[in-house]
N, C-alpha and C. Protein backbone atom coordinates (compact mmCIF):
# COMPACT_ATOMS: atom_id res chain seq x y z
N UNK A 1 186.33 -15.71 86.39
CA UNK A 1 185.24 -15.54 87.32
C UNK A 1 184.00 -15.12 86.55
N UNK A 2 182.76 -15.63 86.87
CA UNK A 2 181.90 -15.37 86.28
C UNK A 2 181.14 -14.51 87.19
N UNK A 3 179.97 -13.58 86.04
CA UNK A 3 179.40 -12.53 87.07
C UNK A 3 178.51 -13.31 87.12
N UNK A 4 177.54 -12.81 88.65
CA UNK A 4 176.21 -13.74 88.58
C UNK A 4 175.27 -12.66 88.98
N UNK A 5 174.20 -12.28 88.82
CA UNK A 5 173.57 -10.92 89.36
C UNK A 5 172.74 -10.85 90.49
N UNK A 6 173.08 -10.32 91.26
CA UNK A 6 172.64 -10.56 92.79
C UNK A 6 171.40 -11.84 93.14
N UNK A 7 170.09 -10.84 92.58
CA UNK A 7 168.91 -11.53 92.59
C UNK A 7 168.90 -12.92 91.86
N UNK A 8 169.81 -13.57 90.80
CA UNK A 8 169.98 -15.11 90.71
C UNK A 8 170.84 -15.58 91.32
N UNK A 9 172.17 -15.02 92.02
CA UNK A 9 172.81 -15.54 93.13
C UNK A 9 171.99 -15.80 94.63
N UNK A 10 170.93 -14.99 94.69
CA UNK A 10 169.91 -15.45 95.87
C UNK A 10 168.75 -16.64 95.68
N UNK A 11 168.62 -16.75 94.50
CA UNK A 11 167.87 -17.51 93.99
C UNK A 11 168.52 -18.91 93.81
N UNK A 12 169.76 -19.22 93.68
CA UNK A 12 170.45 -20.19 93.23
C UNK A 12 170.50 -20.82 94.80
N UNK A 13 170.83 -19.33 95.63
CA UNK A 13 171.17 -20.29 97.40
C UNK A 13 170.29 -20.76 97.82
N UNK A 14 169.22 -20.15 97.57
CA UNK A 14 167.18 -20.54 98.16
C UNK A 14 167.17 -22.25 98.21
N UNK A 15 168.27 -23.15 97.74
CA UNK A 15 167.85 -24.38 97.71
C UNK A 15 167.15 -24.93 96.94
N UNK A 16 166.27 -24.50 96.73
CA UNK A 16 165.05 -25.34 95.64
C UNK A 16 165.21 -23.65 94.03
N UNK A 17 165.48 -24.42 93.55
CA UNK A 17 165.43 -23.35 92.04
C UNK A 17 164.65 -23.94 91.16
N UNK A 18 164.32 -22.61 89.69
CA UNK A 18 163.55 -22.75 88.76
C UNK A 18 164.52 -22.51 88.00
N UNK A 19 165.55 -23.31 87.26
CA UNK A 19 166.31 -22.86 86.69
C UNK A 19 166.57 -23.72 85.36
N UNK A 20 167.42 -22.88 84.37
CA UNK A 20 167.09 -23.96 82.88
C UNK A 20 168.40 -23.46 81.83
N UNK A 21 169.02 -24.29 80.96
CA UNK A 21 169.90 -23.52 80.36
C UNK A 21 169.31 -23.15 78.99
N UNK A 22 169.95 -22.03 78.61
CA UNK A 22 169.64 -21.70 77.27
C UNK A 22 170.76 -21.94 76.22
N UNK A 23 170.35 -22.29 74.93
CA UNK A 23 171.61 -22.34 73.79
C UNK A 23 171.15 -21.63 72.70
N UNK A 24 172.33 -20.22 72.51
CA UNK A 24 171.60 -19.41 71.04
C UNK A 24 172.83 -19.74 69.77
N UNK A 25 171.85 -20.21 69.12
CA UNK A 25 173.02 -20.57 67.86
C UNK A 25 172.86 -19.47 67.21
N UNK A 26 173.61 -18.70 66.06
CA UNK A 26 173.62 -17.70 65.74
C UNK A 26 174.42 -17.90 64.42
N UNK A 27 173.63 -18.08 63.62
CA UNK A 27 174.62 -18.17 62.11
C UNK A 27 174.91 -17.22 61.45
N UNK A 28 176.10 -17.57 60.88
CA UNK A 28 176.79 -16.26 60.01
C UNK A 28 176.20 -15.05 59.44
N UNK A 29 174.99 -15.67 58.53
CA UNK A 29 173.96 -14.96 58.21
C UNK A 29 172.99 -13.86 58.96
N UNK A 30 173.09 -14.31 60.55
CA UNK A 30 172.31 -13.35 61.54
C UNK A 30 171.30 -14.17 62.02
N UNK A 31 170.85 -15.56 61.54
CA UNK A 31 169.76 -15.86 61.94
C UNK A 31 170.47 -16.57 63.15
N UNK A 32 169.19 -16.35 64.40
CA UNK A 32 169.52 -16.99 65.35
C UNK A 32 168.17 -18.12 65.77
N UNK A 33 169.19 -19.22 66.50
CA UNK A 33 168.21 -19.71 66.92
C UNK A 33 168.34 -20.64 68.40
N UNK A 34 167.37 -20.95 69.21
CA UNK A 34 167.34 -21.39 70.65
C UNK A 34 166.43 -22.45 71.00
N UNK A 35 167.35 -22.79 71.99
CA UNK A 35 167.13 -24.07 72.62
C UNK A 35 167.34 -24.18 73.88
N UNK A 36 166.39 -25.01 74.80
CA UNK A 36 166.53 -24.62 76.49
C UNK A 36 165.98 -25.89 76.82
N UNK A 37 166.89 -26.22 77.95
CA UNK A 37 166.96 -27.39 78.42
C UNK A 37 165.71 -27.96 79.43
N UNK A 38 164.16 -27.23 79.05
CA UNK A 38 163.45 -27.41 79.98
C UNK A 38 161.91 -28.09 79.08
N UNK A 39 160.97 -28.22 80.03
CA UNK A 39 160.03 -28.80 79.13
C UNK A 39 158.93 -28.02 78.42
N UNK A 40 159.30 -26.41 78.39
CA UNK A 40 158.56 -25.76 77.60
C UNK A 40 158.98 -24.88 76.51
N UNK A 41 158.58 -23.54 76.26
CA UNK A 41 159.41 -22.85 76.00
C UNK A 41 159.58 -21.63 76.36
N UNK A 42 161.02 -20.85 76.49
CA UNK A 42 161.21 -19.92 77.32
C UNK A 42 161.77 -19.05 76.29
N UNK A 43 160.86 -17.68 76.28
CA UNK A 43 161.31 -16.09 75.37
C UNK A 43 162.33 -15.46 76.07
N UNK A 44 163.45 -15.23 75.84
CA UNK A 44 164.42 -14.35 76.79
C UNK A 44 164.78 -13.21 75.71
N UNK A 45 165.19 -12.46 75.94
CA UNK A 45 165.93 -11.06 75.41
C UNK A 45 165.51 -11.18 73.88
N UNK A 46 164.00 -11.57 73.60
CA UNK A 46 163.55 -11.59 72.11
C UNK A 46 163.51 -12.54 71.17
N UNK A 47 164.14 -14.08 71.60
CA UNK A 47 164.42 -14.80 71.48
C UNK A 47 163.70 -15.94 72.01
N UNK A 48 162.77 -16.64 71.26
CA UNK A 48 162.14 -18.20 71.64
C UNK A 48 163.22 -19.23 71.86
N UNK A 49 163.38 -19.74 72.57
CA UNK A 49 164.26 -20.67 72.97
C UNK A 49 163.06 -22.16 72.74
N UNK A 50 163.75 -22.99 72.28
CA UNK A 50 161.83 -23.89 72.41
C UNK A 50 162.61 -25.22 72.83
N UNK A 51 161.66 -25.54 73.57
CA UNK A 51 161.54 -26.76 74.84
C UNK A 51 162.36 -27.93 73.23
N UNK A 52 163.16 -28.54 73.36
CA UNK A 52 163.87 -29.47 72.54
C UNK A 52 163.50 -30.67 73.19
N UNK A 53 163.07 -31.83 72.24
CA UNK A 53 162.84 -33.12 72.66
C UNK A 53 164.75 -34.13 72.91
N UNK A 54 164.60 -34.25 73.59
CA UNK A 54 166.22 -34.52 74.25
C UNK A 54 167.15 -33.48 74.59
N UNK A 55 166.74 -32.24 74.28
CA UNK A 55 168.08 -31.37 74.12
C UNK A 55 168.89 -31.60 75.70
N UNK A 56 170.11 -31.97 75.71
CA UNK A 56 171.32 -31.97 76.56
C UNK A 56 172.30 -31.52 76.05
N UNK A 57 173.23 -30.76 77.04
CA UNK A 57 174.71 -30.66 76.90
C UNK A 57 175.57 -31.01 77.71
N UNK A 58 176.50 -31.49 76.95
CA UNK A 58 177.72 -32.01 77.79
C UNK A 58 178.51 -31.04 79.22
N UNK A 59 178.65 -32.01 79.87
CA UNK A 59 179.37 -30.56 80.87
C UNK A 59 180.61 -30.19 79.90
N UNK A 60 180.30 -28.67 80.41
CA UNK A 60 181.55 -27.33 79.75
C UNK A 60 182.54 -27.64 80.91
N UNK A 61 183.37 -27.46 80.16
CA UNK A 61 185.24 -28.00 80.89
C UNK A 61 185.47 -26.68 81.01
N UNK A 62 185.89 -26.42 82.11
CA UNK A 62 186.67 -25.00 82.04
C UNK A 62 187.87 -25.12 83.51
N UNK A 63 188.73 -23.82 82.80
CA UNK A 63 190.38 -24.03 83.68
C UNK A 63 190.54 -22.69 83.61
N UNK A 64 191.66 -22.33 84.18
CA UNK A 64 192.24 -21.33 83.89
C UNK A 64 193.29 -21.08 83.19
N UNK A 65 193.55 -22.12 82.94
CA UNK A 65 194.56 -22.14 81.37
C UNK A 65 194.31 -21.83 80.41
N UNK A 66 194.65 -21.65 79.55
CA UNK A 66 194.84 -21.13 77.96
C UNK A 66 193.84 -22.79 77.09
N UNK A 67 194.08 -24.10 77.85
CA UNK A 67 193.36 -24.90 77.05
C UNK A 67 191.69 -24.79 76.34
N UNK A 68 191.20 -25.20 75.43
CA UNK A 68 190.57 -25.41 74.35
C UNK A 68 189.48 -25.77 75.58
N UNK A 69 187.98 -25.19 75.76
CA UNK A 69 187.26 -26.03 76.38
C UNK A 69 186.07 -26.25 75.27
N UNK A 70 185.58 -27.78 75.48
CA UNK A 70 184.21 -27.93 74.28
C UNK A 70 183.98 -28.55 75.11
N UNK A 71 182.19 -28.60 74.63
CA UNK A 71 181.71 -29.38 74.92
C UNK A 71 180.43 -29.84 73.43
N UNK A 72 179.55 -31.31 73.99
CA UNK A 72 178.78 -31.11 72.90
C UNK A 72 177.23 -30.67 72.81
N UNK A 73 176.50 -30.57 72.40
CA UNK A 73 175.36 -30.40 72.66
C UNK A 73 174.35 -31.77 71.70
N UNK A 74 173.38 -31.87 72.36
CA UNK A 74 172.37 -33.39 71.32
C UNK A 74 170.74 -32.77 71.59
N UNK A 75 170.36 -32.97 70.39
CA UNK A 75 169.22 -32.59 70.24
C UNK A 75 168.27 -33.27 69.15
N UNK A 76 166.99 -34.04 69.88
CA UNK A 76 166.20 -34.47 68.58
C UNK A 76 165.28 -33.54 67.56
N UNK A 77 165.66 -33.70 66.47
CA UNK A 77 165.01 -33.14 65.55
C UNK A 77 163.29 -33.21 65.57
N UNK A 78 162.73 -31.71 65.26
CA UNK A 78 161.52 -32.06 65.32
C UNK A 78 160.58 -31.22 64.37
N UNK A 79 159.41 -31.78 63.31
CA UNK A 79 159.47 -31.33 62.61
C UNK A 79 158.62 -30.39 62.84
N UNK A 80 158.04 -30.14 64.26
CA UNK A 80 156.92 -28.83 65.02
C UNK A 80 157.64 -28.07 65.70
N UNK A 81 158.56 -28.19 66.09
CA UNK A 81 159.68 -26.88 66.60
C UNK A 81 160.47 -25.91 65.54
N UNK A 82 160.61 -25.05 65.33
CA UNK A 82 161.68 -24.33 64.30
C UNK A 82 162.71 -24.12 64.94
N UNK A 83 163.23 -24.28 63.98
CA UNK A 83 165.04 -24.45 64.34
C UNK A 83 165.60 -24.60 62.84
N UNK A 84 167.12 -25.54 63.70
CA UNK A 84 167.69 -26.14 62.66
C UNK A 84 168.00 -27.19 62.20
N UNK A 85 167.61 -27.95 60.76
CA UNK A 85 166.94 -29.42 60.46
C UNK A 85 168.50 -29.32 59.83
N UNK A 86 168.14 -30.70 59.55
CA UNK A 86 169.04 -31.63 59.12
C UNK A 86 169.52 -31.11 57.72
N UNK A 87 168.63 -30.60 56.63
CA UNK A 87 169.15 -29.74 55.65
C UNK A 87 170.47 -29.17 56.04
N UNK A 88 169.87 -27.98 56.91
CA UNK A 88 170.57 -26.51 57.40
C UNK A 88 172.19 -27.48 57.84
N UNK A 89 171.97 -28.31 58.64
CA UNK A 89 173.53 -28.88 58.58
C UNK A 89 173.97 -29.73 57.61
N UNK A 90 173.71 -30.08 56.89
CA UNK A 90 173.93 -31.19 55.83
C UNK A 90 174.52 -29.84 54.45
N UNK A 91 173.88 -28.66 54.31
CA UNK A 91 174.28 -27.70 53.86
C UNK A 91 175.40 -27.32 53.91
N UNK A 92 175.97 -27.23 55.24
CA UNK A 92 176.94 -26.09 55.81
C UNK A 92 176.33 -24.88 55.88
N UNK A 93 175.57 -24.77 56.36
CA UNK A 93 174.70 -23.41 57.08
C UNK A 93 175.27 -22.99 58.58
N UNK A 94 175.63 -23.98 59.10
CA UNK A 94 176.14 -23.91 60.36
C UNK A 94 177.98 -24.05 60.66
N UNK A 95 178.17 -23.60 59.22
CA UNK A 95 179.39 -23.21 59.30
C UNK A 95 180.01 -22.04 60.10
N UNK A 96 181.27 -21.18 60.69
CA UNK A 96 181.20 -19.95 60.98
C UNK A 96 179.95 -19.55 62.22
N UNK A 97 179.42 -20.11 62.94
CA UNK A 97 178.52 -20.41 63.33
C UNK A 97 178.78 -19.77 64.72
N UNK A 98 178.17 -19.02 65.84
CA UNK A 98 178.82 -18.96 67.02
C UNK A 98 177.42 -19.32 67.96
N UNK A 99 177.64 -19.41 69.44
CA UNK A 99 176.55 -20.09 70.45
C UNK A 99 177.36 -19.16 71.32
N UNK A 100 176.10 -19.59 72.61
CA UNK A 100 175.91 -19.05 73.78
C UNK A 100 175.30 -19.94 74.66
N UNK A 101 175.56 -19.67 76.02
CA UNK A 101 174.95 -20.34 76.98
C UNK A 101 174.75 -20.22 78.09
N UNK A 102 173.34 -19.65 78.63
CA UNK A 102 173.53 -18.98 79.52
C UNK A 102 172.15 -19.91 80.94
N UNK A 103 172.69 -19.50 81.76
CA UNK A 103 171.70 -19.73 82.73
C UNK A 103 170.71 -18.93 83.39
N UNK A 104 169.43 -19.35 83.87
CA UNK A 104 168.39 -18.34 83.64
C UNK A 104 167.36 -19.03 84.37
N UNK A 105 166.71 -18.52 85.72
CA UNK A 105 165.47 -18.57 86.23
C UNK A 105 164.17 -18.41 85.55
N UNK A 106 163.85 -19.93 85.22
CA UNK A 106 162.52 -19.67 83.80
C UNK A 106 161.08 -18.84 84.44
N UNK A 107 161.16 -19.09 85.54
CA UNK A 107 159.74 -18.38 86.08
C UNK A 107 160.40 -17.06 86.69
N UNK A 108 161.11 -15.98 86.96
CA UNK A 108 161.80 -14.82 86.98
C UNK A 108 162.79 -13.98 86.02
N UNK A 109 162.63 -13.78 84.80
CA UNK A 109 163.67 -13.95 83.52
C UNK A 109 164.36 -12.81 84.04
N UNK A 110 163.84 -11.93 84.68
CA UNK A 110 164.38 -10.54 84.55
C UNK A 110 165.27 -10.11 86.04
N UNK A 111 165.71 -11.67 86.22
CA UNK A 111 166.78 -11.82 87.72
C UNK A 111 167.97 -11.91 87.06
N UNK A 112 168.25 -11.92 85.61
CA UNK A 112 169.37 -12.05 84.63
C UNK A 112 169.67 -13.52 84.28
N UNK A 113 171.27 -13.34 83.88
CA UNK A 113 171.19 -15.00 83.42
C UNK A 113 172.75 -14.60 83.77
N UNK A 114 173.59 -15.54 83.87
CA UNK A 114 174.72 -16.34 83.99
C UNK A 114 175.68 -16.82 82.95
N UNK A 115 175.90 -16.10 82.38
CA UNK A 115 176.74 -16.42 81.28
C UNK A 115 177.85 -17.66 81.29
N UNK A 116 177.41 -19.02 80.94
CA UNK A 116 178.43 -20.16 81.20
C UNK A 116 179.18 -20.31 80.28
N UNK A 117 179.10 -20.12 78.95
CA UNK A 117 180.73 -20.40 77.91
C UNK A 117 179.74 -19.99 76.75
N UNK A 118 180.25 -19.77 75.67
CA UNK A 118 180.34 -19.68 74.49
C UNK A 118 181.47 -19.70 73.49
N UNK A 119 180.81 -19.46 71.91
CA UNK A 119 182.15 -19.72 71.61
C UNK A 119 181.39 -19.89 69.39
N UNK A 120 182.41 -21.18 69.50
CA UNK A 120 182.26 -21.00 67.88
C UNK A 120 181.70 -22.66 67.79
N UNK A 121 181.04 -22.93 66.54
CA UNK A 121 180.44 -24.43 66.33
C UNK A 121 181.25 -24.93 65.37
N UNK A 122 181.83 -25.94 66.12
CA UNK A 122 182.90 -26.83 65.09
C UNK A 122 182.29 -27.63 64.64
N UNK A 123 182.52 -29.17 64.54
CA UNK A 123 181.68 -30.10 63.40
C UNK A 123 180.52 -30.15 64.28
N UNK A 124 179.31 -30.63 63.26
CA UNK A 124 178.29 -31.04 63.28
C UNK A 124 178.16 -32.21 62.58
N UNK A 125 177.45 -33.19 63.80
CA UNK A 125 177.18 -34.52 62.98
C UNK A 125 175.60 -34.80 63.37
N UNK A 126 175.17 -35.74 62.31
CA UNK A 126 173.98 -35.65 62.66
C UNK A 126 173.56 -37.35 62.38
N UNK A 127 172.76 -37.52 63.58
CA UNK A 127 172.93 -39.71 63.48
C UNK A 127 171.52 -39.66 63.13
N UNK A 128 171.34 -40.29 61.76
CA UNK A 128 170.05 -41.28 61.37
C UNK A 128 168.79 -40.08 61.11
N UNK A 129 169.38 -38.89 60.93
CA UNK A 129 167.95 -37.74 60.43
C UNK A 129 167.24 -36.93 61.77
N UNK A 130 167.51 -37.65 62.93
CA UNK A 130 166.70 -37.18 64.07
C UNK A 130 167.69 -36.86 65.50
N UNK A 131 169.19 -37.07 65.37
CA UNK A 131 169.61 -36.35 66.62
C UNK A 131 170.82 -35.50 65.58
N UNK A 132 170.79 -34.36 66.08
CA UNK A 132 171.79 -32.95 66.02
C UNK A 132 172.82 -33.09 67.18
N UNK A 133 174.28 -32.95 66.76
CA UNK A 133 175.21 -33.19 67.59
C UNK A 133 176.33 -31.88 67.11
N UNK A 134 176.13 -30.68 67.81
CA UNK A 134 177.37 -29.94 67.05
C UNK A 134 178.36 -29.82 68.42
N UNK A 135 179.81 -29.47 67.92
CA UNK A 135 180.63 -29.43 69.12
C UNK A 135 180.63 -28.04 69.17
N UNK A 136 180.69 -27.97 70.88
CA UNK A 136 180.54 -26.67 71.06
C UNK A 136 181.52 -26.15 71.50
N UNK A 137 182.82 -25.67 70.39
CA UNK A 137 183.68 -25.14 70.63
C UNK A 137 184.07 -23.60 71.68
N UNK A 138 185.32 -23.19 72.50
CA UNK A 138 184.95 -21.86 74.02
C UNK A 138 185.75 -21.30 72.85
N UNK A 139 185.87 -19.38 73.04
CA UNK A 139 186.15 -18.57 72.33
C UNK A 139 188.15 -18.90 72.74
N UNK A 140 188.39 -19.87 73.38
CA UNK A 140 189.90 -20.13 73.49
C UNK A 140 190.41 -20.61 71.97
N UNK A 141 189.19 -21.84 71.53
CA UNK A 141 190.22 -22.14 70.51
C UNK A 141 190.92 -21.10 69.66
N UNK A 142 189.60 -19.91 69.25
CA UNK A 142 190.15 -18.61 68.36
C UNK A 142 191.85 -18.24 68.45
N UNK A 143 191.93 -17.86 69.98
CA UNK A 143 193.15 -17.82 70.06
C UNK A 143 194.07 -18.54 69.64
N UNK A 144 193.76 -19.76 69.69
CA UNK A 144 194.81 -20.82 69.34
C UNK A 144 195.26 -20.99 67.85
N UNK A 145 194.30 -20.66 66.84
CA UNK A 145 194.21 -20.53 65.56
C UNK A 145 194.85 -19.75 65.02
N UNK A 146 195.90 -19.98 63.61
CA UNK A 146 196.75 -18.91 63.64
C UNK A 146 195.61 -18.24 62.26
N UNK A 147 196.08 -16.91 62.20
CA UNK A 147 195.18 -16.33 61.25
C UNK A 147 196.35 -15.61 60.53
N UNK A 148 196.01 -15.68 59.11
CA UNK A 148 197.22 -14.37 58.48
C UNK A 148 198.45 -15.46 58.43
N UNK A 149 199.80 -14.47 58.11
CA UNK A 149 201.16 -15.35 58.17
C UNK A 149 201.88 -15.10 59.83
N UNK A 150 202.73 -16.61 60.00
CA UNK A 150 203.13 -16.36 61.18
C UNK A 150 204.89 -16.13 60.90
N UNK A 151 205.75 -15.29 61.79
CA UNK A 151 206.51 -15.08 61.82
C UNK A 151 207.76 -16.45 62.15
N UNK A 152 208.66 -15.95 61.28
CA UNK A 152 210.13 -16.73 61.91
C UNK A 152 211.29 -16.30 61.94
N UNK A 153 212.45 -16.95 63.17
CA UNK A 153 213.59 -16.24 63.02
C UNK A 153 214.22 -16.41 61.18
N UNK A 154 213.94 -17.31 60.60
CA UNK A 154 214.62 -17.34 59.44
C UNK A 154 213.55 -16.95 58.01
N UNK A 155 213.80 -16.49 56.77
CA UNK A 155 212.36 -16.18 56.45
C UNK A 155 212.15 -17.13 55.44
N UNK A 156 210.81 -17.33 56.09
CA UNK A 156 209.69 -18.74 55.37
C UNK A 156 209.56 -18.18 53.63
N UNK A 157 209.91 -17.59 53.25
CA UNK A 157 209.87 -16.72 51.86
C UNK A 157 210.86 -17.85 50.82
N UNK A 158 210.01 -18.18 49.84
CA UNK A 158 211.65 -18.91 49.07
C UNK A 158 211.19 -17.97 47.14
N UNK A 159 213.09 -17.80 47.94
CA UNK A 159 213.78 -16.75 46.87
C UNK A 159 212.87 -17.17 45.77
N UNK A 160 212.44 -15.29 44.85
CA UNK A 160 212.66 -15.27 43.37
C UNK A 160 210.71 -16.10 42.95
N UNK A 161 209.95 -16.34 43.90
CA UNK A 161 208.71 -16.28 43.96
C UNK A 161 207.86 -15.09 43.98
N UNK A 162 206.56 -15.44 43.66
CA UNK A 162 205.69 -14.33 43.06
C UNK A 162 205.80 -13.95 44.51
N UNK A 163 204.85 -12.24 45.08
CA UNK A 163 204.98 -11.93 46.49
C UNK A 163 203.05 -12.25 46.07
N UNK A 164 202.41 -11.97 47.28
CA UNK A 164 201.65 -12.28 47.22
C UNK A 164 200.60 -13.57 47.67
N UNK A 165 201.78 -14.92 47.60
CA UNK A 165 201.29 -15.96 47.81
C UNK A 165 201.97 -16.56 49.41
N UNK A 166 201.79 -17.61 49.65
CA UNK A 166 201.82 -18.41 50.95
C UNK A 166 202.98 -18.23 51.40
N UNK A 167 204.09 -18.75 50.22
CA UNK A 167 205.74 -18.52 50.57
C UNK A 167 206.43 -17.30 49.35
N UNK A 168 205.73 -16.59 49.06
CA UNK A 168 206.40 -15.68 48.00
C UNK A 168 206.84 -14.45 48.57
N UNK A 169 208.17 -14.25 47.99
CA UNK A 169 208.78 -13.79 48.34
C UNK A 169 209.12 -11.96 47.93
N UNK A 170 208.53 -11.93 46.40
CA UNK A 170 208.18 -11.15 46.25
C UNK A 170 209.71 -10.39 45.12
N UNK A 171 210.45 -10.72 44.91
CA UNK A 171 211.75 -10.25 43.97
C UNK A 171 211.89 -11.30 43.27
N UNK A 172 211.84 -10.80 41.77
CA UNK A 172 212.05 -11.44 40.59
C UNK A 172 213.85 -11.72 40.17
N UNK A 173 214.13 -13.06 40.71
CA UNK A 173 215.31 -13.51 40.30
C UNK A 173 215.82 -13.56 38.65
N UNK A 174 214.88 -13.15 38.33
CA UNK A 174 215.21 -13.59 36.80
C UNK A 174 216.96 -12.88 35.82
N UNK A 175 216.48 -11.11 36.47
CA UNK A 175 217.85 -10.65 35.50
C UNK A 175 218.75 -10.53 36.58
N UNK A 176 218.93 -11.67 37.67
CA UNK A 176 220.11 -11.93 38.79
C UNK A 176 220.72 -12.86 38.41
N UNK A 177 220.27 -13.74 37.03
CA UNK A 177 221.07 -15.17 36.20
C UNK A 177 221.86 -14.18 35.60
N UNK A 178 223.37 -15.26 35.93
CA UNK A 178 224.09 -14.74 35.23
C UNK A 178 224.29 -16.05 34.36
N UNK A 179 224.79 -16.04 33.29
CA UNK A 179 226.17 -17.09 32.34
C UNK A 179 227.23 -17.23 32.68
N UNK A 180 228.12 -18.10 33.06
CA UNK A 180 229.33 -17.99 32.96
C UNK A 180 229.96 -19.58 33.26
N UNK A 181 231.05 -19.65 33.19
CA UNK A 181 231.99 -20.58 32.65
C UNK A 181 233.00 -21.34 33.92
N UNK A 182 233.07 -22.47 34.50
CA UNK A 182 234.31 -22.79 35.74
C UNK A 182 235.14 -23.60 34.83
């Protein structure tokens, strides 16, 4: 369930709305940056969001299951907006990468916003220098990802390996050779 905050839940029923989405990319590094699905640009919580020439996103899939929701986002590159160029992904700058996306009354900012998915930025592709395509992975996949070693009934360890590594086991078989004779 998502929260919605009174005064944009009244605003949303009013029928006719001023409404716009926002996308904050946020790289590893701290730098953030925004994009809003409208034809100008909109400052929210300190943050320029700037009017993107095509910017769309895919509809966000969401369930109540445990499944993976993405979606993508497309955006033309431009070389009078700041953001992030074709370098910055061609780099891997936008590796580790996380987003946001929220909804937001552009002419009332301070009616709140709507928090619709976020999450982590999986590939980025980018067609012909001028459209940005990253997938916009929900904070489900995390879960799904195993991190560290995973457990088994039998142990994944093979005998008489260094410890330390992927399958090591960690006891030196060496003075367990014996010699002997059938």
């Amino acid at each position: 369930m998502r929260y919605i905050p009174a005064a944009l839940q009244a605003h949303l029923d009013s029928g006719v709305t001023t409404t716009c989405r926002l996308l904050k990319i946020t790289l590893s590094d701290g730098r953030a940056f925004g994009a809003a699905t409208l034809d100008r640009n909109v400052e929210y919580n300190g943050l320029i969001y700037y009017a993107q020439n095509g910017f769309d996103s895919s509809v966000i899939a969401s369930d109540t299951s445990f499944d993976v929701d993405n979606a993508e986002g497309y955006a033309l590159y431009s070389a009078d907006v700041p953001g992030i160029t074709v370098a910055m992904a061609e780099r891997g700058e936008l590796d580790g990468a996380e987003w946001a996306m929220v909804l937001v009354n552009y002419r009332d900012l301070s009616m709140g916003a709507v928090v619709l998915d976020g999450g982590d930025i999986g590939e980025v592709r980018t067609v012909r220098d001028t459209v940005f395509i990253p997938e916009l992975l929900s904070v489900m996949m995390r879960l799904r990802q195993s991190i560290g070693h995973v457990d088994s009934v039998t142990c994944r360890a093979i005998f008489g390996t260094e410890a330390n590594t992927q399958t090591g086991c960690g006891v030196n078989a060496d003075p367990l050779w014996q010699s002997a004779s059938v």
